[in-house]
PDB file of N, CA and C in Angstrom:
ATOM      1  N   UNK A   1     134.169 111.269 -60.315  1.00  0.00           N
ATOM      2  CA  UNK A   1     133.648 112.425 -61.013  1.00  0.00           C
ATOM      3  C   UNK A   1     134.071 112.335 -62.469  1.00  0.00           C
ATOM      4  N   UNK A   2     133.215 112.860 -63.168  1.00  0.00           N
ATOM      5  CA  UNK A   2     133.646 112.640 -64.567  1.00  0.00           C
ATOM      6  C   UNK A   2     133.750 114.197 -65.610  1.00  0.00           C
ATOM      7  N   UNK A   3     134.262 114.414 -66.658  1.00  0.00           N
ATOM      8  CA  UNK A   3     133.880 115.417 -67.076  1.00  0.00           C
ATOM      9  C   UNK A   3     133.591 115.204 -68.518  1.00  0.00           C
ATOM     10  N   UNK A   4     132.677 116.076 -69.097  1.00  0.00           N
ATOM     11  CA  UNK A   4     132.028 116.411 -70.515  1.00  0.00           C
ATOM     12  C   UNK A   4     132.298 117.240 -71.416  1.00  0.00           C
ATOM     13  N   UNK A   5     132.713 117.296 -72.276  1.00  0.00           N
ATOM     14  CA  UNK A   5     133.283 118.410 -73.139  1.00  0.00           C
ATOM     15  C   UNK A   5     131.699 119.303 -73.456  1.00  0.00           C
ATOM     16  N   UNK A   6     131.254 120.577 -73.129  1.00  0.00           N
ATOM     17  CA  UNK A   6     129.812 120.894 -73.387  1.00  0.00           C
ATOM     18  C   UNK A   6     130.134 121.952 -73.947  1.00  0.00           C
ATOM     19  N   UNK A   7     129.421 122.031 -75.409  1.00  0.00           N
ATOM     20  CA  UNK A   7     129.360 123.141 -76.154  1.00  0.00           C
ATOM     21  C   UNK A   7     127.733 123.696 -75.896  1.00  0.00           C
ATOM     22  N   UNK A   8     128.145 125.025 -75.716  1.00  0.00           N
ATOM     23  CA  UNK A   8     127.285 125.930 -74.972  1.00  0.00           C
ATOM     24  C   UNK A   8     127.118 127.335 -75.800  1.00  0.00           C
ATOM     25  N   UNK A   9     125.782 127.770 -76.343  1.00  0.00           N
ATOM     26  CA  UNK A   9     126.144 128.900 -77.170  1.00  0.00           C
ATOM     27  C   UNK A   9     126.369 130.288 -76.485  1.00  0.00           C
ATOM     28  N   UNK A  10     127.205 131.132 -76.830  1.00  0.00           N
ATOM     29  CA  UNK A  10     127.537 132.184 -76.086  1.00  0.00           C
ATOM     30  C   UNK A  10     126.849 132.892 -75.224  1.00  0.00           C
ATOM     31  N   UNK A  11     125.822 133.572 -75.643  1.00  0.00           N
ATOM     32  CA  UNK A  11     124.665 134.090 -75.103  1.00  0.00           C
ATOM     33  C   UNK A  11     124.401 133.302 -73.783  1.00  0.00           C
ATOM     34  N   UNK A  12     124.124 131.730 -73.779  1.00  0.00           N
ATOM     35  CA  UNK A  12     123.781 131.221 -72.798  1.00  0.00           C
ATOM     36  C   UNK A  12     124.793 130.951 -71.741  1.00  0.00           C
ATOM     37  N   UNK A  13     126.064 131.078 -71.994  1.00  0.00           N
ATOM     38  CA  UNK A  13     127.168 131.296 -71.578  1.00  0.00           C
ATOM     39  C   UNK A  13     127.117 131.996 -70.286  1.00  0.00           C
ATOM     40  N   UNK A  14     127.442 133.421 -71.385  1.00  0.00           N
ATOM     41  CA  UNK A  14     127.392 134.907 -70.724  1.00  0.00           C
ATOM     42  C   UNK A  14     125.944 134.815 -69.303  1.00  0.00           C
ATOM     43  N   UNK A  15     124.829 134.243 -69.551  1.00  0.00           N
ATOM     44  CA  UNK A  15     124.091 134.335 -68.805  1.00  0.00           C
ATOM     45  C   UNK A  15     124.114 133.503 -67.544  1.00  0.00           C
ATOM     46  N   UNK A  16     125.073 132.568 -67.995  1.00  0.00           N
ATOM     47  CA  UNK A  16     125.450 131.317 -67.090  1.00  0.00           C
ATOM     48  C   UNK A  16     126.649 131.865 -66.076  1.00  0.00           C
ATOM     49  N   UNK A  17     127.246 132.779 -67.304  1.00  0.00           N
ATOM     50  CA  UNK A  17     128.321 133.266 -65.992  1.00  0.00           C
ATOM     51  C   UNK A  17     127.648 134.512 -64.753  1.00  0.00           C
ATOM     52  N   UNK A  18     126.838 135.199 -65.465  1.00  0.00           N
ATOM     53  CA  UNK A  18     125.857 136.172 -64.684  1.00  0.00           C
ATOM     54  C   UNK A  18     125.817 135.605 -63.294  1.00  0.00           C
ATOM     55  N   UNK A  19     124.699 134.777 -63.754  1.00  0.00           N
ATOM     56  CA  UNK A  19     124.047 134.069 -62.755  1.00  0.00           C
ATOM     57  C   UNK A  19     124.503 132.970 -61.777  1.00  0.00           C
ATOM     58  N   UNK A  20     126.494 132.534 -62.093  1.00  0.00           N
ATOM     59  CA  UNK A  20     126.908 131.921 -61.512  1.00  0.00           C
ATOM     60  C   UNK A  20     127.938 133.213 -60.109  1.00  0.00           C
ATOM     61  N   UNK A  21     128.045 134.231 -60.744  1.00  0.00           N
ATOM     62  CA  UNK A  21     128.244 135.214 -60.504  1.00  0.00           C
ATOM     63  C   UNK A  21     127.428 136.590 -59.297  1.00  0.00           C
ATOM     64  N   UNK A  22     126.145 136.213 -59.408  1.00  0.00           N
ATOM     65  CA  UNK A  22     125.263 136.272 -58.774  1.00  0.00           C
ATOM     66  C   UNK A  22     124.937 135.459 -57.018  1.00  0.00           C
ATOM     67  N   UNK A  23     125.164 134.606 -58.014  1.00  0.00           N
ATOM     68  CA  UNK A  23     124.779 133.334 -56.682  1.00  0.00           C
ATOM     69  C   UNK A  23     126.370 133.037 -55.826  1.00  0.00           C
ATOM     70  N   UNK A  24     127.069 134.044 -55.881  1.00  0.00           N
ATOM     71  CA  UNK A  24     128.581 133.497 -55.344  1.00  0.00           C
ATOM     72  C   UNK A  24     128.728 131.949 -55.517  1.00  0.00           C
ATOM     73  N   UNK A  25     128.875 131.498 -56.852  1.00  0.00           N
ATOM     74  CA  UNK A  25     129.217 130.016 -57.195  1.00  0.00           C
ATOM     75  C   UNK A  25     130.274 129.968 -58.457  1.00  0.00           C
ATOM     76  N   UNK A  26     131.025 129.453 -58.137  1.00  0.00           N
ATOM     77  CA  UNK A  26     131.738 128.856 -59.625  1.00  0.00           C
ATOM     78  C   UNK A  26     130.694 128.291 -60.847  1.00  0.00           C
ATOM     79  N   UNK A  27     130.964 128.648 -61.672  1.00  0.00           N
ATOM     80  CA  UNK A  27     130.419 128.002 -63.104  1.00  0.00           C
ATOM     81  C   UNK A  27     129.915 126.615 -63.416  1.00  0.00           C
ATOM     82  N   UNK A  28     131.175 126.179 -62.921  1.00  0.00           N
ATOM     83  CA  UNK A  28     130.860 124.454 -62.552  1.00  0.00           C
ATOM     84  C   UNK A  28     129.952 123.817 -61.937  1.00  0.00           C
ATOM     85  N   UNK A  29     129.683 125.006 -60.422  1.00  0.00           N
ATOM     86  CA  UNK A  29     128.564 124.767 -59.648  1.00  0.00           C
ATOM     87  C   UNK A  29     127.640 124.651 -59.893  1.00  0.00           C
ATOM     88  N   UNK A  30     127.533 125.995 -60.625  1.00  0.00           N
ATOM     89  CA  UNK A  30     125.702 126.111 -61.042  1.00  0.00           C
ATOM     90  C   UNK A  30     125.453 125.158 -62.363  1.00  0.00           C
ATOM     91  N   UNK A  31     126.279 125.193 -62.967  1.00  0.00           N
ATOM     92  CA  UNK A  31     125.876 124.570 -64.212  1.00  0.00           C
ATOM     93  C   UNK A  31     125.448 122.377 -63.875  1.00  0.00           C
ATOM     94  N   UNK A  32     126.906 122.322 -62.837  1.00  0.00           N
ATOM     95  CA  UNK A  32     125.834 121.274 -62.593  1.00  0.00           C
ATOM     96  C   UNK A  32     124.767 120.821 -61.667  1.00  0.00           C
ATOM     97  N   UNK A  33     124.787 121.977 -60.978  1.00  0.00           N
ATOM     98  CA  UNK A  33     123.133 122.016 -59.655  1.00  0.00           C
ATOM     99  C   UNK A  33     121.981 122.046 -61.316  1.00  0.00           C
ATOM    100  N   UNK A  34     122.230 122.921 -62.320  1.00  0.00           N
ATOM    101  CA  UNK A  34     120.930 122.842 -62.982  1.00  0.00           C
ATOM    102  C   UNK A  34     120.926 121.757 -63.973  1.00  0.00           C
ATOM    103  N   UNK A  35     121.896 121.196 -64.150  1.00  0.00           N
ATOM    104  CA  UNK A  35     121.732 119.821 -64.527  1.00  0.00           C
ATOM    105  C   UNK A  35     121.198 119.034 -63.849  1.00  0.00           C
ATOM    106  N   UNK A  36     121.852 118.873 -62.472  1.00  0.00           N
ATOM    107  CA  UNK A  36     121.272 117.747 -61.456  1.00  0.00           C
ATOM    108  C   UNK A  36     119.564 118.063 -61.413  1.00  0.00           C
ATOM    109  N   UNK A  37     119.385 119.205 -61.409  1.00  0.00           N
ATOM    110  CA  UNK A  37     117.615 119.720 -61.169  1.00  0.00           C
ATOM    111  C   UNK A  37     116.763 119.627 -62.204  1.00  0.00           C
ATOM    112  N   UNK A  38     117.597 119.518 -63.527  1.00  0.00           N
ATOM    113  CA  UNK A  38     116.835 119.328 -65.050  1.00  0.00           C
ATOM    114  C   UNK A  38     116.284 117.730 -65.135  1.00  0.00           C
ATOM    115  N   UNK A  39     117.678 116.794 -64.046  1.00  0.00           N
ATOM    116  CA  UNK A  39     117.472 115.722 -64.415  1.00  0.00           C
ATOM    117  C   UNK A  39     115.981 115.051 -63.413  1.00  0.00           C
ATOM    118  N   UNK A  40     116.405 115.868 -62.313  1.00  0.00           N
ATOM    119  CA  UNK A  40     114.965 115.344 -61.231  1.00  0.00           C
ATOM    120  C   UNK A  40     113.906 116.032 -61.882  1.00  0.00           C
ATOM    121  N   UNK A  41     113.724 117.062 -62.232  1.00  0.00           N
ATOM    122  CA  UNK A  41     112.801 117.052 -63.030  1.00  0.00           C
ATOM    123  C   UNK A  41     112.189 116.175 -64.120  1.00  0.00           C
ATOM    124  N   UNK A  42     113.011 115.827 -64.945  1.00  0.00           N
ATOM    125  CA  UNK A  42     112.723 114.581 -66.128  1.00  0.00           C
ATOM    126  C   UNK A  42     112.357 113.553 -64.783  1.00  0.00           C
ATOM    127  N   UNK A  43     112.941 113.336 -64.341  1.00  0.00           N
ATOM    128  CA  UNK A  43     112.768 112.126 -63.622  1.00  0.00           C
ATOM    129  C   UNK A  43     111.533 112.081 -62.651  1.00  0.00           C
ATOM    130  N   UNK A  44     110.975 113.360 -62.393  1.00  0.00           N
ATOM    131  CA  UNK A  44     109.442 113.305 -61.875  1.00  0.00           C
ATOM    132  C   UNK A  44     108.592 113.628 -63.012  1.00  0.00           C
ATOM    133  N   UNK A  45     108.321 113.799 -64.264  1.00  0.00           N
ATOM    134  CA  UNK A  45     107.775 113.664 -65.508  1.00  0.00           C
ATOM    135  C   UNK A  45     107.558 112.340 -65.768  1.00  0.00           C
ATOM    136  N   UNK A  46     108.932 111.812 -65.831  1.00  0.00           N
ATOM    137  CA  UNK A  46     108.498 110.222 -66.224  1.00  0.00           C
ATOM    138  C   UNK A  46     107.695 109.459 -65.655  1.00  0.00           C
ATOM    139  N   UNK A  47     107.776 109.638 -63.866  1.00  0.00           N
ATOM    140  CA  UNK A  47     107.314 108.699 -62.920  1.00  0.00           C
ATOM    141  C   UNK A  47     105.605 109.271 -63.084  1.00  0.00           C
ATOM    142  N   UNK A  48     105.335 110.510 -63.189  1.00  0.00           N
ATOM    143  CA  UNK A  48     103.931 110.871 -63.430  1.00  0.00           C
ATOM    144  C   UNK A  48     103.359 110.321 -64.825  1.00  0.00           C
ATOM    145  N   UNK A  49     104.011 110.163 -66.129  1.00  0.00           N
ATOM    146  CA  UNK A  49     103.830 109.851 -67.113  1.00  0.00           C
ATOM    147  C   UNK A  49     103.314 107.791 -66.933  1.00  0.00           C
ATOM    148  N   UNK A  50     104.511 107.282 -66.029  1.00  0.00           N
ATOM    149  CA  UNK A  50     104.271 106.010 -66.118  1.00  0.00           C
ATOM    150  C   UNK A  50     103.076 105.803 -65.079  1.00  0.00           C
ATOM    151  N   UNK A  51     102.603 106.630 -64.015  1.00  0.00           N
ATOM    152  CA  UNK A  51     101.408 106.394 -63.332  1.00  0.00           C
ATOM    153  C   UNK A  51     100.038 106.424 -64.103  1.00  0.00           C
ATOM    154  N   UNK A  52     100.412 107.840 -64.953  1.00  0.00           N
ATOM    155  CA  UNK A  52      99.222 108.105 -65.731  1.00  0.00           C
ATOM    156  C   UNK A  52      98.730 107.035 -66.931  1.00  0.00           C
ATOM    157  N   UNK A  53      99.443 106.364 -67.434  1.00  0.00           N
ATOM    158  CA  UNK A  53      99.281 105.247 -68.286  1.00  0.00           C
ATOM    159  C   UNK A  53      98.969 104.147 -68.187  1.00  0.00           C
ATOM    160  N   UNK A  54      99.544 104.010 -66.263  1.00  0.00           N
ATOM    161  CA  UNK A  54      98.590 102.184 -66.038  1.00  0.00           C
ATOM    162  C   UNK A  54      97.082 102.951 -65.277  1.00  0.00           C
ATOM    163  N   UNK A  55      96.473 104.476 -65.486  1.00  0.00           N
ATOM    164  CA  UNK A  55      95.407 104.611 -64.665  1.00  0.00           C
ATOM    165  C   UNK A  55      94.139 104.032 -65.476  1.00  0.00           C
ATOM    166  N   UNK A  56      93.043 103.850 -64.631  1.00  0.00           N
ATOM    167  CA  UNK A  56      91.937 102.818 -65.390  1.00  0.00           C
ATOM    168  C   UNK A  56      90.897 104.463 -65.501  1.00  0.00           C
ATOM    169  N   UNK A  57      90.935 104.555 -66.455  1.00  0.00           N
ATOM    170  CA  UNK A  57      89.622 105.827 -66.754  1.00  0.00           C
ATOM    171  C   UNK A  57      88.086 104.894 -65.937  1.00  0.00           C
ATOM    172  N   UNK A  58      87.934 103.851 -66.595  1.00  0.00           N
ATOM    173  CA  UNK A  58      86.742 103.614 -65.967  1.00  0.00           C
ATOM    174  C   UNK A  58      86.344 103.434 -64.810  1.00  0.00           C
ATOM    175  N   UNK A  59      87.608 103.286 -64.070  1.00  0.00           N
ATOM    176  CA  UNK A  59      87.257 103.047 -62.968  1.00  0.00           C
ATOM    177  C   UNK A  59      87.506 103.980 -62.263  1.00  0.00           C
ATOM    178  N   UNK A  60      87.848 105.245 -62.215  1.00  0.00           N
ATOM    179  CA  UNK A  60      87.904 106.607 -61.982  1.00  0.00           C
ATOM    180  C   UNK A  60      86.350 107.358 -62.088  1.00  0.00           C
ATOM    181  N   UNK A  61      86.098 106.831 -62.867  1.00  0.00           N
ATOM    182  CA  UNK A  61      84.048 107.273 -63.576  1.00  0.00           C
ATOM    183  C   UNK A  61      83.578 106.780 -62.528  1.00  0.00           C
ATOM    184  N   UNK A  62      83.641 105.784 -62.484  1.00  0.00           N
ATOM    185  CA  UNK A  62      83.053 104.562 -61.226  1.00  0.00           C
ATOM    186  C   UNK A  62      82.750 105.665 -60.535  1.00  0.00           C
ATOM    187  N   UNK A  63      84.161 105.603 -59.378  1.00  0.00           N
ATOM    188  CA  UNK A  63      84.340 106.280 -58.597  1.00  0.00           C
ATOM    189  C   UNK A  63      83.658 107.855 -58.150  1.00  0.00           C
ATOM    190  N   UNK A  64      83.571 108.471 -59.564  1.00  0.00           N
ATOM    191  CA  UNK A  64      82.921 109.706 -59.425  1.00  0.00           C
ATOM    192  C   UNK A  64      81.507 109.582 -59.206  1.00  0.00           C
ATOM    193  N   UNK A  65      81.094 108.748 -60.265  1.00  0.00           N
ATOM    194  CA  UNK A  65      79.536 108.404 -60.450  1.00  0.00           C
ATOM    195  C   UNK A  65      79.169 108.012 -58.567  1.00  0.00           C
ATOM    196  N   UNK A  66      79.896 107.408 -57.763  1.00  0.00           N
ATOM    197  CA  UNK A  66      79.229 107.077 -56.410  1.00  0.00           C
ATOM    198  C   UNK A  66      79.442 108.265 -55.453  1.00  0.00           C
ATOM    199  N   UNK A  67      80.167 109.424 -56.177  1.00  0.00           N
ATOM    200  CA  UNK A  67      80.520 110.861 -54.954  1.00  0.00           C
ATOM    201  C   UNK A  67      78.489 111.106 -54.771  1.00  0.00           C
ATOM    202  N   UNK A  68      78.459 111.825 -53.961  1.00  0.00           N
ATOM    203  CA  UNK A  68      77.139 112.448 -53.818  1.00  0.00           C
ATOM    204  C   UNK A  68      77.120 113.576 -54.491  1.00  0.00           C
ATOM    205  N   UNK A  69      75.528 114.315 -55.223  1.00  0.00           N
ATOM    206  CA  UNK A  69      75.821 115.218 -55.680  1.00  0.00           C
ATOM    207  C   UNK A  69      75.061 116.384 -54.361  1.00  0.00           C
ATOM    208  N   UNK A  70      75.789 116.857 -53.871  1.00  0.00           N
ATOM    209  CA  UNK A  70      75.614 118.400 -53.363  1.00  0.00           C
ATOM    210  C   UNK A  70      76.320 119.361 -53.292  1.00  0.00           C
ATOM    211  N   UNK A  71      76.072 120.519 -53.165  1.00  0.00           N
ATOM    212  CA  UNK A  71      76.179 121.749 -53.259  1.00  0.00           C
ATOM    213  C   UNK A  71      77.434 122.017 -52.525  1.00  0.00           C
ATOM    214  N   UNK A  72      78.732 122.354 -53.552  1.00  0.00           N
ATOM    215  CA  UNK A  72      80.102 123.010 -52.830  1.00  0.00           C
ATOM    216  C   UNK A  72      80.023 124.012 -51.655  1.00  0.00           C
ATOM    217  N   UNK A  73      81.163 123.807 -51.196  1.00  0.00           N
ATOM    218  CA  UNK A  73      81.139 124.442 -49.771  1.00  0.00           C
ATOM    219  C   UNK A  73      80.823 125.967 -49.926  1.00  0.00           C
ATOM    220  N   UNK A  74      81.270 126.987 -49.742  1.00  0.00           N
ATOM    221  CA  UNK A  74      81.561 128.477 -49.812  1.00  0.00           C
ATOM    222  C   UNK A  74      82.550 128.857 -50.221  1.00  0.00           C
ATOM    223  N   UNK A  75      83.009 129.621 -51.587  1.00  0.00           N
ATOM    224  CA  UNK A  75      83.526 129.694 -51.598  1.00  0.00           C
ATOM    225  C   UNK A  75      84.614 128.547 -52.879  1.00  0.00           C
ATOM    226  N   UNK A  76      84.170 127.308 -53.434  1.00  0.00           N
ATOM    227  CA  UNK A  76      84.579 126.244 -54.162  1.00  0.00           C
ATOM    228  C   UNK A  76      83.611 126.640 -55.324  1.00  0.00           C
ATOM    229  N   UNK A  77      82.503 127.525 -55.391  1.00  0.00           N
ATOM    230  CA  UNK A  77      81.860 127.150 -56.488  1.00  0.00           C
ATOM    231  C   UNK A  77      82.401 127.513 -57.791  1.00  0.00           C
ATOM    232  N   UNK A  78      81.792 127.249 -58.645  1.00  0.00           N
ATOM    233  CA  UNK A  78      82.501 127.031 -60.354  1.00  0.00           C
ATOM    234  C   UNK A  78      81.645 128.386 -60.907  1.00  0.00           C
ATOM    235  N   UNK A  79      82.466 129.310 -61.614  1.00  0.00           N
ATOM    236  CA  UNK A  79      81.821 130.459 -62.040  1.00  0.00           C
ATOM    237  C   UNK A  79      80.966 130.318 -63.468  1.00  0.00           C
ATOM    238  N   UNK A  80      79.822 131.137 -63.454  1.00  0.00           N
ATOM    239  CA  UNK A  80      79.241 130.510 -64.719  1.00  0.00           C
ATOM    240  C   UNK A  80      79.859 131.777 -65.640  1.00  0.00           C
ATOM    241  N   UNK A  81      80.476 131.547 -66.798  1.00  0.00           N
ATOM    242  CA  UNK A  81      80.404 131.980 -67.731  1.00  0.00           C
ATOM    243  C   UNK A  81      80.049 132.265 -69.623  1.00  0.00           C
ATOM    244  N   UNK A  82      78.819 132.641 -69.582  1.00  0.00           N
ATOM    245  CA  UNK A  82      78.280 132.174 -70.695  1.00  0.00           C
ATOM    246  C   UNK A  82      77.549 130.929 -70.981  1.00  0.00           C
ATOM    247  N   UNK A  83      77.528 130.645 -70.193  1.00  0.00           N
ATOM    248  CA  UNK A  83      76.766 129.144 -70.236  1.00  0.00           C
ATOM    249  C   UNK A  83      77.412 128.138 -69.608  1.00  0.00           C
ATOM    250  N   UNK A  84      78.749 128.381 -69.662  1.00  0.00           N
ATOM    251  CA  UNK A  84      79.511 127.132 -69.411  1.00  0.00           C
ATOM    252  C   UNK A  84      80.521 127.491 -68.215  1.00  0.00           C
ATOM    253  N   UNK A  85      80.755 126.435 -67.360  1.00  0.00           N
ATOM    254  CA  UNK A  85      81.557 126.773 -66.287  1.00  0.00           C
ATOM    255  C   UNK A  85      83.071 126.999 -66.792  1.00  0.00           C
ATOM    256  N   UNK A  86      84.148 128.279 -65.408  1.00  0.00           N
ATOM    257  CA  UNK A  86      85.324 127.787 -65.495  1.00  0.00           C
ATOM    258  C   UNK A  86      85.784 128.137 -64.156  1.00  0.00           C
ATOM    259  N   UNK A  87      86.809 127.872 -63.908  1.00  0.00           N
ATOM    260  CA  UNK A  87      87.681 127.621 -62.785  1.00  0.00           C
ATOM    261  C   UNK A  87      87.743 129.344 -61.955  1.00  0.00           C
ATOM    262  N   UNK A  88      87.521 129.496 -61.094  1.00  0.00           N
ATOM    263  CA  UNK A  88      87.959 131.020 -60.524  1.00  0.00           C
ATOM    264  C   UNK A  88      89.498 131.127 -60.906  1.00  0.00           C
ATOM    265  N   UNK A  89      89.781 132.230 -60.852  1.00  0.00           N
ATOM    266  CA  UNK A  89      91.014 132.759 -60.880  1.00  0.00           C
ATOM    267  C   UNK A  89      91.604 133.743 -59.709  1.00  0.00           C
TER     268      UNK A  89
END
């Protein structure tokens, strides 16, 4: 185990102790569960970032261009607004 000298500004502190306080955890705890979770996070960013960069656009087109075109199920369709489609909400 290692330790870090971490300067932390007060405010975020105080909120750190809240919430370590909250969660019946020591300081230490939480602070490094949300480290450990900041870092899997980065670390599923990257792995999506490095997928997205070897993807072939054209061959994704391809792919679409051979779907069939018919009519969404019930319920999937795309709302018209103004002319132009968007996503339901």
């Amino acid at each position: 185990m290692s330790t870090y000298p971490l300067r932390i500004a007060d405010h975020v502190m105080e909120e750190a102790k809240r919430a370590a306080a909250e969660d019946n955890v020591s300081l230490n705890q939480l602070l490094s569960a949300f480290i450990a979770d900041g870092i899997g996070h980065r670390r599923a960013i990257m792995s999506l970032k490095n997928r997205a960069a070897r993807g072939n656009v054209d061959a994704a087109l391809a792919i679409l261009d051979r779907a069939p075109d018919v009519e969404p199920d019930p319920g999937d369709e795309l709302i018209k607004s103004q002319g132009a489609s968007s996503y339901p909400r």
